[in-house]
C-alpha atoms as a PDB file:
ATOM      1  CA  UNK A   1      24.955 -28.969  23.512  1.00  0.00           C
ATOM      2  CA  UNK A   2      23.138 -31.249  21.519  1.00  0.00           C
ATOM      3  CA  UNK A   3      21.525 -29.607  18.502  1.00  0.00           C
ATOM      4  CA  UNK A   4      17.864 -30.596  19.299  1.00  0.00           C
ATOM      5  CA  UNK A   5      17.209 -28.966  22.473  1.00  0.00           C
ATOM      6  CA  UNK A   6      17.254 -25.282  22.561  1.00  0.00           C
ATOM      7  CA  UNK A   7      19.750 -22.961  23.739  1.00  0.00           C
ATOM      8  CA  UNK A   8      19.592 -18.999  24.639  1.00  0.00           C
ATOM      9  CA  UNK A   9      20.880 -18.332  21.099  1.00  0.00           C
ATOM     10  CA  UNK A  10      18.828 -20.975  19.177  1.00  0.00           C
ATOM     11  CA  UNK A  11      16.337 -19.633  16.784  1.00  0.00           C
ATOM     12  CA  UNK A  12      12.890 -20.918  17.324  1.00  0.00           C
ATOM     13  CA  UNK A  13       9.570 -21.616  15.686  1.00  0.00           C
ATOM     14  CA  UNK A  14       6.468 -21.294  17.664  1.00  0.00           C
ATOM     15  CA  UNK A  15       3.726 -23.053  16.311  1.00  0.00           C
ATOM     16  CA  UNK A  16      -0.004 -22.482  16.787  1.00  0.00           C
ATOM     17  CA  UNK A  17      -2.720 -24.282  15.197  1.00  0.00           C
ATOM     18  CA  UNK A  18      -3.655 -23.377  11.795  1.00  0.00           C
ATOM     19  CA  UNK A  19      -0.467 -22.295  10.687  1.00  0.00           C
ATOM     20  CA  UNK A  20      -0.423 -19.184  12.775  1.00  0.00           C
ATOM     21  CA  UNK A  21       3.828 -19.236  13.739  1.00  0.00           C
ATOM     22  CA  UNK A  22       6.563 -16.694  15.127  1.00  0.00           C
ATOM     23  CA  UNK A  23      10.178 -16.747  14.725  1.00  0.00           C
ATOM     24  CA  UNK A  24      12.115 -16.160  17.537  1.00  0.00           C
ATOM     25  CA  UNK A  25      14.793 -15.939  20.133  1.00  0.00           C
ATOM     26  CA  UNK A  26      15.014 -16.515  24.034  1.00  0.00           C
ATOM     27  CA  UNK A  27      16.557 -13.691  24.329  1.00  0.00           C
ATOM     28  CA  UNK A  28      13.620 -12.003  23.761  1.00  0.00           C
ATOM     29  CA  UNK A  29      12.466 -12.608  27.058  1.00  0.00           C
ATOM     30  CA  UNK A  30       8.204 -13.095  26.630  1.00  0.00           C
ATOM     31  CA  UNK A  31       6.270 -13.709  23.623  1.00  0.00           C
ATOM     32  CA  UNK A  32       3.331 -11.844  23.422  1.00  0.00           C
ATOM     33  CA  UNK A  33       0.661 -13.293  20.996  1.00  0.00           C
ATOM     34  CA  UNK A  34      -3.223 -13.413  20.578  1.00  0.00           C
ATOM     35  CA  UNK A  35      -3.765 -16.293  22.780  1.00  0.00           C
ATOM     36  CA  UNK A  36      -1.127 -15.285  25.384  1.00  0.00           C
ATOM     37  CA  UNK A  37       2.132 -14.919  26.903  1.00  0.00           C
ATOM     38  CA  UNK A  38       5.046 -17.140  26.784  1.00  0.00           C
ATOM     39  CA  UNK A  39       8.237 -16.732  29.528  1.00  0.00           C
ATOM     40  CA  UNK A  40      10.737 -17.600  26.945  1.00  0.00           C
ATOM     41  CA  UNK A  41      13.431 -18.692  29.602  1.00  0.00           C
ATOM     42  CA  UNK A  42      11.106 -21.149  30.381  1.00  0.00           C
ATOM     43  CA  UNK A  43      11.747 -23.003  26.918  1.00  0.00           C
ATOM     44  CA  UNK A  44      15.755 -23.311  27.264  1.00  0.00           C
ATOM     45  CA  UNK A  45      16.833 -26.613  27.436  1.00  0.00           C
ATOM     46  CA  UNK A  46      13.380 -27.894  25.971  1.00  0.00           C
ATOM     47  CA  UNK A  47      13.402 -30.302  23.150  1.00  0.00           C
ATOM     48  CA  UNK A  48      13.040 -28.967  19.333  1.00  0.00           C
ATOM     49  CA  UNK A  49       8.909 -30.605  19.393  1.00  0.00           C
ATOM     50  CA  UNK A  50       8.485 -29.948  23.012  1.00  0.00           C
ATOM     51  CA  UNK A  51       5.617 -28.296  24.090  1.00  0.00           C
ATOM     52  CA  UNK A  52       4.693 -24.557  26.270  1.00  0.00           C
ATOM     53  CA  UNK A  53       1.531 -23.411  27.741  1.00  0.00           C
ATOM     54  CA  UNK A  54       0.337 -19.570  27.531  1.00  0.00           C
ATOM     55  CA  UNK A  55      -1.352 -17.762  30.287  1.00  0.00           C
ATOM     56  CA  UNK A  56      -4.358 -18.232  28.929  1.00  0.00           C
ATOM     57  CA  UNK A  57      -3.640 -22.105  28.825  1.00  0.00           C
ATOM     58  CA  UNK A  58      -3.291 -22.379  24.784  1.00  0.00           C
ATOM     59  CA  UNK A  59      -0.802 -24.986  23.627  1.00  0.00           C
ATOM     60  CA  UNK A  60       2.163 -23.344  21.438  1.00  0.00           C
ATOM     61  CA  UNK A  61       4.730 -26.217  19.555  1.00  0.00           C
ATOM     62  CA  UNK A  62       8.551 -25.173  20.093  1.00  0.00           C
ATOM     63  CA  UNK A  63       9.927 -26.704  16.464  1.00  0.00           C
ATOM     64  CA  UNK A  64      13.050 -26.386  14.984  1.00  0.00           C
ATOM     65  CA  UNK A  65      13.326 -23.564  12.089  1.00  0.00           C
ATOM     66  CA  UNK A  66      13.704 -24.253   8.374  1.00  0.00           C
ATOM     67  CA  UNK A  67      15.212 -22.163   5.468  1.00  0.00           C
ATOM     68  CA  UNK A  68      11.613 -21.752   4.486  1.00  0.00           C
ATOM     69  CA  UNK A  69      10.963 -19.997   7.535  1.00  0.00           C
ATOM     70  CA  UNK A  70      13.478 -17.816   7.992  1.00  0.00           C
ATOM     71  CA  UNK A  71      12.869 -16.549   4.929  1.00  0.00           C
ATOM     72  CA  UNK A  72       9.018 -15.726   5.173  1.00  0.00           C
ATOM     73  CA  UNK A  73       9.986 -14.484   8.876  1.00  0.00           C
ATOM     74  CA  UNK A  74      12.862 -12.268   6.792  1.00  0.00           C
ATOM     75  CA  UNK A  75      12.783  -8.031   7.100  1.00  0.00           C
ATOM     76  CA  UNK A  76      11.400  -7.157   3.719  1.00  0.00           C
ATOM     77  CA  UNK A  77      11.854  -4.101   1.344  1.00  0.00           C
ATOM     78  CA  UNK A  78       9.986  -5.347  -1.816  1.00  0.00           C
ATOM     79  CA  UNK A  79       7.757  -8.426  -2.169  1.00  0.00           C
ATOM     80  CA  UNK A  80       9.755 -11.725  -2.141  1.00  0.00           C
ATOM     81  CA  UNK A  81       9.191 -14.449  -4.640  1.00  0.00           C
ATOM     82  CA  UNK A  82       6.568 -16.732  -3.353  1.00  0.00           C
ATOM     83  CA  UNK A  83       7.211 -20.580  -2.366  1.00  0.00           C
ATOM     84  CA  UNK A  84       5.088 -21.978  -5.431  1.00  0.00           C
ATOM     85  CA  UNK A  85       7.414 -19.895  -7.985  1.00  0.00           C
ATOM     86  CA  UNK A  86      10.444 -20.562  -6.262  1.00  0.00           C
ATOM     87  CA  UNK A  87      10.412 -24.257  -6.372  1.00  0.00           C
ATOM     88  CA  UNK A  88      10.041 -24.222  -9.956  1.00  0.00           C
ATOM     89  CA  UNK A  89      12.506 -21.840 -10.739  1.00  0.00           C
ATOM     90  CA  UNK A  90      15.588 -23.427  -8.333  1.00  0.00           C
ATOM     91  CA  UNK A  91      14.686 -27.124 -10.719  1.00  0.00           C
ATOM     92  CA  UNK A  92      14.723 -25.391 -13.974  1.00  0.00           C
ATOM     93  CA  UNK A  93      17.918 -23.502 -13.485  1.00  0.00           C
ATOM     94  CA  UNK A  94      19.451 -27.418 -11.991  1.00  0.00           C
ATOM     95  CA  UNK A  95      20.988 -25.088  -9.415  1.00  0.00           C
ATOM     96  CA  UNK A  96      23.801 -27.254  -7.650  1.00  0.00           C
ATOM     97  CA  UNK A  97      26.691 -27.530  -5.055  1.00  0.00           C
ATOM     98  CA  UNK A  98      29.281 -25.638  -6.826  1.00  0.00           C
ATOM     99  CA  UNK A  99      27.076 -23.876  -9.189  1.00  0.00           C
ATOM    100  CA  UNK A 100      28.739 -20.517 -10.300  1.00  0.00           C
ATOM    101  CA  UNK A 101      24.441 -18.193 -10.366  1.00  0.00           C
ATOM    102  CA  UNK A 102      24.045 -14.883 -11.960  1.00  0.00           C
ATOM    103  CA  UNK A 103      21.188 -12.941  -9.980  1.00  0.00           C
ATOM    104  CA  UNK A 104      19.964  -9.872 -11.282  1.00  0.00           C
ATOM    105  CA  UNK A 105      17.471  -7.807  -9.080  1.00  0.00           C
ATOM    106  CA  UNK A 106      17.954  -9.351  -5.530  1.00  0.00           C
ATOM    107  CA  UNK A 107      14.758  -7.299  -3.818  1.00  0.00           C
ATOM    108  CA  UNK A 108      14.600  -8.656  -0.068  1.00  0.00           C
ATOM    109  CA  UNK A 109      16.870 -11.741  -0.793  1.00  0.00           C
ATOM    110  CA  UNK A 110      14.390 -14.279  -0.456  1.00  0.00           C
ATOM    111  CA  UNK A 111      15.354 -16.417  -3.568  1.00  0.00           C
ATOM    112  CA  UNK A 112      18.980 -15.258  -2.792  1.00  0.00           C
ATOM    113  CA  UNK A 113      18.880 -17.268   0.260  1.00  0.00           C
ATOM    114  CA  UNK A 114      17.647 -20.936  -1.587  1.00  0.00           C
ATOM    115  CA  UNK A 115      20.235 -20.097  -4.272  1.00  0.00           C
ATOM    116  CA  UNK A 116      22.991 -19.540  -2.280  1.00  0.00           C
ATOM    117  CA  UNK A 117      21.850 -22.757   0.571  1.00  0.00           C
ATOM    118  CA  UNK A 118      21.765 -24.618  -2.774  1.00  0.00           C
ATOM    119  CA  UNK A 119      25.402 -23.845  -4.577  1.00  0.00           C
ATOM    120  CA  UNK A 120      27.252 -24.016  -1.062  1.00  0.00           C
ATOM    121  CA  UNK A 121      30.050 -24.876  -0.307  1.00  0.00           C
ATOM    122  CA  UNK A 122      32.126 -24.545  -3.701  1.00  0.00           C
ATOM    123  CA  UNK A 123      29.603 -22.398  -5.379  1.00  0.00           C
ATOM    124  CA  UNK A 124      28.274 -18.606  -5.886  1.00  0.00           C
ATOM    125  CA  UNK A 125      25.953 -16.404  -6.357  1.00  0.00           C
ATOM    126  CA  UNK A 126      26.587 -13.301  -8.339  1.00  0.00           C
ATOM    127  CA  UNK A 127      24.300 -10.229  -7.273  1.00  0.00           C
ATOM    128  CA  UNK A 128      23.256  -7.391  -9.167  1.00  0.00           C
ATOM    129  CA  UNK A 129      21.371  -4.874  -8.170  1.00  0.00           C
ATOM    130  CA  UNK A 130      21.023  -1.012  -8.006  1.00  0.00           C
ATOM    131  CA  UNK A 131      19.503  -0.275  -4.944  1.00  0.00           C
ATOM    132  CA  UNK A 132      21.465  -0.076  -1.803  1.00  0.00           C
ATOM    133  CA  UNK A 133      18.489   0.093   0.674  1.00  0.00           C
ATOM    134  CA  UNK A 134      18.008  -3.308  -1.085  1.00  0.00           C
ATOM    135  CA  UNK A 135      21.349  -4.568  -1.438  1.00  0.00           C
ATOM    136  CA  UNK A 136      22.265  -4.090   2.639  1.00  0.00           C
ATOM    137  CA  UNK A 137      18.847  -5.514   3.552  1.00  0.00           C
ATOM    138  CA  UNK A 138      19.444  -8.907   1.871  1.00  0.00           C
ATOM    139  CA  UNK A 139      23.045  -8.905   3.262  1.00  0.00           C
ATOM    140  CA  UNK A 140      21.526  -8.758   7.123  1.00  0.00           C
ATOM    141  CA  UNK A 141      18.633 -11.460   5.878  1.00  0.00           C
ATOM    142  CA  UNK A 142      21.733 -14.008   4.370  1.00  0.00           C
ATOM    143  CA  UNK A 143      23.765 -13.215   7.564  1.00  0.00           C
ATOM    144  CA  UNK A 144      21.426 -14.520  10.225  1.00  0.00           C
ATOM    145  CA  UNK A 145      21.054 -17.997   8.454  1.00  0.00           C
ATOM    146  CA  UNK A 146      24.776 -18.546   7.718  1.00  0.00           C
ATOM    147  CA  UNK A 147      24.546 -17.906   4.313  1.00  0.00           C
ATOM    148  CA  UNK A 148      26.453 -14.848   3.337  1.00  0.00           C
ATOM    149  CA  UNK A 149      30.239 -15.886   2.505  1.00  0.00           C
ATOM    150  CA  UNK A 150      28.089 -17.704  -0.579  1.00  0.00           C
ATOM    151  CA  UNK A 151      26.922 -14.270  -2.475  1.00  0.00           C
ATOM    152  CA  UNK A 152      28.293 -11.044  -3.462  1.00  0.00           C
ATOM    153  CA  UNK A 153      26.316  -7.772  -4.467  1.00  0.00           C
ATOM    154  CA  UNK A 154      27.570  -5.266  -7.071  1.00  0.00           C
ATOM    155  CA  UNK A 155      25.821  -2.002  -8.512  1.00  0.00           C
ATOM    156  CA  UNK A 156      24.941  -3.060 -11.760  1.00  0.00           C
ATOM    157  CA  UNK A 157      25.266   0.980 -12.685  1.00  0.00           C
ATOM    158  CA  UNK A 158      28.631   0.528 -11.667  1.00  0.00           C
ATOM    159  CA  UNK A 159      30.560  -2.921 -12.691  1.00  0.00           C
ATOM    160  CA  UNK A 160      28.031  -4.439 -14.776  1.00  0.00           C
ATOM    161  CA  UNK A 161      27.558  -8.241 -15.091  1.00  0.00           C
ATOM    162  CA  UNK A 162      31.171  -8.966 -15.046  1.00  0.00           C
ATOM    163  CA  UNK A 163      31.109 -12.842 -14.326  1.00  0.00           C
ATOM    164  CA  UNK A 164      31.647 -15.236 -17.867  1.00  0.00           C
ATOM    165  CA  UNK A 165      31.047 -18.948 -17.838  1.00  0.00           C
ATOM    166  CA  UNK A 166      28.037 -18.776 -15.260  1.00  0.00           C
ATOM    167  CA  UNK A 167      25.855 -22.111 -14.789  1.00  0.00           C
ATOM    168  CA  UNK A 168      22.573 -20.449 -15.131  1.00  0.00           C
ATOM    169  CA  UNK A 169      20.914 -17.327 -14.526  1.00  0.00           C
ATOM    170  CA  UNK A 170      17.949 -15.484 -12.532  1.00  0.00           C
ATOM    171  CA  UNK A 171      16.500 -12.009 -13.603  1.00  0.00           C
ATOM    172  CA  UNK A 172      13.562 -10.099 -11.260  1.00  0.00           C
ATOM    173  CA  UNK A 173      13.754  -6.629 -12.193  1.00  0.00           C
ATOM    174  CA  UNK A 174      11.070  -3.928 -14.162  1.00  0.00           C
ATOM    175  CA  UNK A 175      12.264  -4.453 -17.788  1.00  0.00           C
ATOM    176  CA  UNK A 176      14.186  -7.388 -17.780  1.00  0.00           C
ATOM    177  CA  UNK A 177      14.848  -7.150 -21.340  1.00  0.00           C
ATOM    178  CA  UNK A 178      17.178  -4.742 -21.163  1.00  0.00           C
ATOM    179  CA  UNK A 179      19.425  -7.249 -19.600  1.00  0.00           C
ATOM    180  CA  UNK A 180      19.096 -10.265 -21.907  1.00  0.00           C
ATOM    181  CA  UNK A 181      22.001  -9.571 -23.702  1.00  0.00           C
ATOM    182  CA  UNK A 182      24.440  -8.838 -20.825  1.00  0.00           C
ATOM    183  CA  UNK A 183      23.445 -12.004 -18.871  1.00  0.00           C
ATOM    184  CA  UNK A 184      24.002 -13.830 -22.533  1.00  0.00           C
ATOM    185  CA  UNK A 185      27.629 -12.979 -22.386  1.00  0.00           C
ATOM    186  CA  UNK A 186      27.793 -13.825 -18.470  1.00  0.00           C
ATOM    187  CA  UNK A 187      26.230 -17.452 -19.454  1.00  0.00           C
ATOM    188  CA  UNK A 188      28.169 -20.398 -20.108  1.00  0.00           C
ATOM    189  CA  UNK A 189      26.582 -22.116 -23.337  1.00  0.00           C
ATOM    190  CA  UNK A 190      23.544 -24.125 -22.912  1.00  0.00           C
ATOM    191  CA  UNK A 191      22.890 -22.280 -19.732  1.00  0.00           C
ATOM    192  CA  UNK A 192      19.998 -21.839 -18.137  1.00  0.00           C
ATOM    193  CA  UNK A 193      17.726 -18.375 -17.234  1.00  0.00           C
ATOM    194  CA  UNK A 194      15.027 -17.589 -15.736  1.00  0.00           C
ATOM    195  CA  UNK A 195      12.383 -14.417 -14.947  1.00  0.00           C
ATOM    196  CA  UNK A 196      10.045 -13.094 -12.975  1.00  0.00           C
ATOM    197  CA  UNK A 197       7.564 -11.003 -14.457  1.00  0.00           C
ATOM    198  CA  UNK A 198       4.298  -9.605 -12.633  1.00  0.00           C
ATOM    199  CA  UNK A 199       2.520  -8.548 -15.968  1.00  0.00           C
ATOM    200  CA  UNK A 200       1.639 -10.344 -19.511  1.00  0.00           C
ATOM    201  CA  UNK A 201       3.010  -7.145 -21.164  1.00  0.00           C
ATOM    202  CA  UNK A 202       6.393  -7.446 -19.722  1.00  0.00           C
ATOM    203  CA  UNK A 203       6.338 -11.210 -20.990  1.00  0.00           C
ATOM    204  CA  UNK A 204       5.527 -10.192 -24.318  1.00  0.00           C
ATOM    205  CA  UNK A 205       8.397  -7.894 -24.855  1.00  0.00           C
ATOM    206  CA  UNK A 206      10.843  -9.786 -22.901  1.00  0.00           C
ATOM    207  CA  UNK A 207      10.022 -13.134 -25.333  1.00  0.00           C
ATOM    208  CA  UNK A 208      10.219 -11.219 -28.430  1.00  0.00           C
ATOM    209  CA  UNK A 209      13.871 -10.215 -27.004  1.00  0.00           C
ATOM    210  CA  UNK A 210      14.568 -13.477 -26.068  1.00  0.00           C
ATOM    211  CA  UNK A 211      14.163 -15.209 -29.252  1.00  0.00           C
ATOM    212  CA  UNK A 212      15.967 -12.444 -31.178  1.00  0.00           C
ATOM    213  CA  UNK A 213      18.908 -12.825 -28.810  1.00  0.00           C
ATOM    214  CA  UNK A 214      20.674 -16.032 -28.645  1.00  0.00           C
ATOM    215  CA  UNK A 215      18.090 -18.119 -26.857  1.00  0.00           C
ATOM    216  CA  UNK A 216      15.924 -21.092 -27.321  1.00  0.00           C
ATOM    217  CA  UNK A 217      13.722 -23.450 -25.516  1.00  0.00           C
ATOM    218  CA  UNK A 218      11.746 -20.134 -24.111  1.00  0.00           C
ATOM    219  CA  UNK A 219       8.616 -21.228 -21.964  1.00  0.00           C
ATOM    220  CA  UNK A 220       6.257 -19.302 -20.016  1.00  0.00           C
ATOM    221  CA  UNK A 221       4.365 -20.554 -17.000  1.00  0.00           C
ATOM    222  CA  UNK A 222       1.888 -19.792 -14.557  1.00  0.00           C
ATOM    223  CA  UNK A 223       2.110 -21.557 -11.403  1.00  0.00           C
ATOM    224  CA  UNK A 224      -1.252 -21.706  -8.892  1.00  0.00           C
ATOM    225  CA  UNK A 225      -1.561 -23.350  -5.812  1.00  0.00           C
ATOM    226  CA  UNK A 226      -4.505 -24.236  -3.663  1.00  0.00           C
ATOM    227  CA  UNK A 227      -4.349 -25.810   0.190  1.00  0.00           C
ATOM    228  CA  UNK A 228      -6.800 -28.667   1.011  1.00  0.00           C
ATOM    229  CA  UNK A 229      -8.309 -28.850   3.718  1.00  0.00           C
ATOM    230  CA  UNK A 230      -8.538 -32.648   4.778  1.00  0.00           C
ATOM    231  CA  UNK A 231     -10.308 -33.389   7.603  1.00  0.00           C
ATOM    232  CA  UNK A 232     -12.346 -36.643   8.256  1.00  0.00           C
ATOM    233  CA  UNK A 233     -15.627 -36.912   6.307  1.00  0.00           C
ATOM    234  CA  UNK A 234     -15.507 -33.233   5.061  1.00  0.00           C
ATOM    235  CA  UNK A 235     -12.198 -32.695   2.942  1.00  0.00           C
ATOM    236  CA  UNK A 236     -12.530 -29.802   0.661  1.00  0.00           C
ATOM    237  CA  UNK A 237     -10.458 -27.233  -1.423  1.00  0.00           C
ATOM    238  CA  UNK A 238      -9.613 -24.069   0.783  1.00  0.00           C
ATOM    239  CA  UNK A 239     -12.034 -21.511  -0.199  1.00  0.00           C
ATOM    240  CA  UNK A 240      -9.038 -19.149  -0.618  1.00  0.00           C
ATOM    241  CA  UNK A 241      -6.149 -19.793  -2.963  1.00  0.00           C
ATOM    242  CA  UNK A 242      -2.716 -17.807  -3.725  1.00  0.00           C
ATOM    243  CA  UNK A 243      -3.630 -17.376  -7.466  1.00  0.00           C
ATOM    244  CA  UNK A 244      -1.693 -15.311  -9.604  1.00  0.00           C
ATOM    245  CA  UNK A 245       1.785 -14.012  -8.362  1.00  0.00           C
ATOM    246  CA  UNK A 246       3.852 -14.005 -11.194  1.00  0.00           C
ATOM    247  CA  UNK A 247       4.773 -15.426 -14.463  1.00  0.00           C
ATOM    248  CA  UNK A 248       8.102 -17.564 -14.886  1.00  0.00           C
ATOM    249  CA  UNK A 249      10.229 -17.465 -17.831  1.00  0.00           C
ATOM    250  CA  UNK A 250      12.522 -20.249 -18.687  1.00  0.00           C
ATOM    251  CA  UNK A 251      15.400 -20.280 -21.437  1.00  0.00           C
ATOM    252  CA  UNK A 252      18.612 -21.286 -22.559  1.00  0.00           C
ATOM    253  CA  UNK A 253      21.302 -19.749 -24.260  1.00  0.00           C
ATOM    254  CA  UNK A 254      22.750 -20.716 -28.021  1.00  0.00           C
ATOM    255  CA  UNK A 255      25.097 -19.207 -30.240  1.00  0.00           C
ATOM    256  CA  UNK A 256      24.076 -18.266 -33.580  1.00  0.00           C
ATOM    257  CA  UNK A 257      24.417 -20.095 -36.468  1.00  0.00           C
ATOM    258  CA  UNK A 258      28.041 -20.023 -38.276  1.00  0.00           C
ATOM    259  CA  UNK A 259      28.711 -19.857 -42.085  1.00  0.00           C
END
């Protein structure tokens, strides 16, 4: 069937003003929200933009899912990284088809899933992680958008980072320092890495390790991000704004000086 109308097994976006959305299946029968009910077998064969109306006769848009969705709709274990970091982060690794990604600290596989979209169909990214809880989690989140034949996980206890000649590099764990030197030998020279660190204390230490490990170019940023709110004759900033999630860490690697 033509892949803009939906189908039993389609995965769908419901849309309700102000950004209020749900991610779902037919097969789940009714959708039950705060301005109604939905008979979801009513919306097979509908058009990807089409239109429903809920008992209470609310309007609810039937659009067509993006990777972006599916991963702020995703089964969570730990916090992912937000949309505002993540951007920055995929450009200043130059993540690519065929791109061979180190990933240490995978959490609920949210950035795991734009990595792996982005290196497909020649490329890979290499897990790491210690946490199984964690590890199976962001296997089931990868499987339901396709995406799993493009990562593997290992126990970083275990095997540790056992992949030379990487393109670049991504590291979201506690004390990321004590990694820096591993990832060094998985990364190919010139090689990009990047972090995510929560507090200014971890970015202290980790910089200090940075610099005295075989890496240069090392930048820290901050990114904000605030919604308008344009509307005719009374735009305005939002009066709330996603402020401070992280800080970002960019390097890349060198090899030390030869006499």
């Amino acid at each position: 069937m033509d892949e803009n109308y939906i189908t039993e097994d389609s995965d769908i976006l419901v849309y309700y003003k102000r950004g209020k959305t749900w991610l779902i299946k037919p097969t789940a029968k009714q959708l039950h929200t705060h301005v109604g009910y939905v008979d979801l077998t009513s919306v097979i064969n509908k058009r990807y933009g089409d239109c429903v109306v809920t008992n209470k006769n609310e309007t609810l848009w039937l659009l067509k899912p993006n990777l972006e969705d599916h991963v702020a709709k995703s089964r969570r274990k730990t916090q992912i990284v937000y949309p505002k970091d993540t951007g920055l982060i995929l450009l200043k690794l130059n993540i690519f088809p065929g791109a061979q990604v180190i990933e240490v600290g995978v959490g609920s596989g949210g950035l795991t899933t734009y990595l792996s979209n982005l290196v497909r169909p020649t490329g890979h990214v290499h897990c790491y992680d210690i946490n199984p809880e964690f590890s199976n989690n962001t296997k089931k989140n990868l499987e339901r958008v396709n995406l799993l034949e493009f990562i593997t996980i290992k126990d970083i206890n275990t095997t540790g980072i056992d992949v030379k000649n990487a393109d670049c590099a991504i590291v979201d764990i506690g004390d990321p320092w004590s990694v820096v030197e591993s990832v060094w030998e998985g990364l190919k020279g010139g090689g990009n890495i990047a972090f995510v660190c929560p507090t200014i204390n971890q970015v202290e230490k980790l910089v200090i390790k940075l610099a005295n490990s075989g890496f240069t170019n090392i930048e820290t940023v901050e990114v904000l991000s605030r919604i308008i709110e344009a509307r005719e004759g009374k735009s305005r900033p939002a009066m709330r704004m996603v402020g401070h999630t992280a800080y970002l860490i960019f390097a890349r690697k060198i090899f030390p000086l030869t006499k």
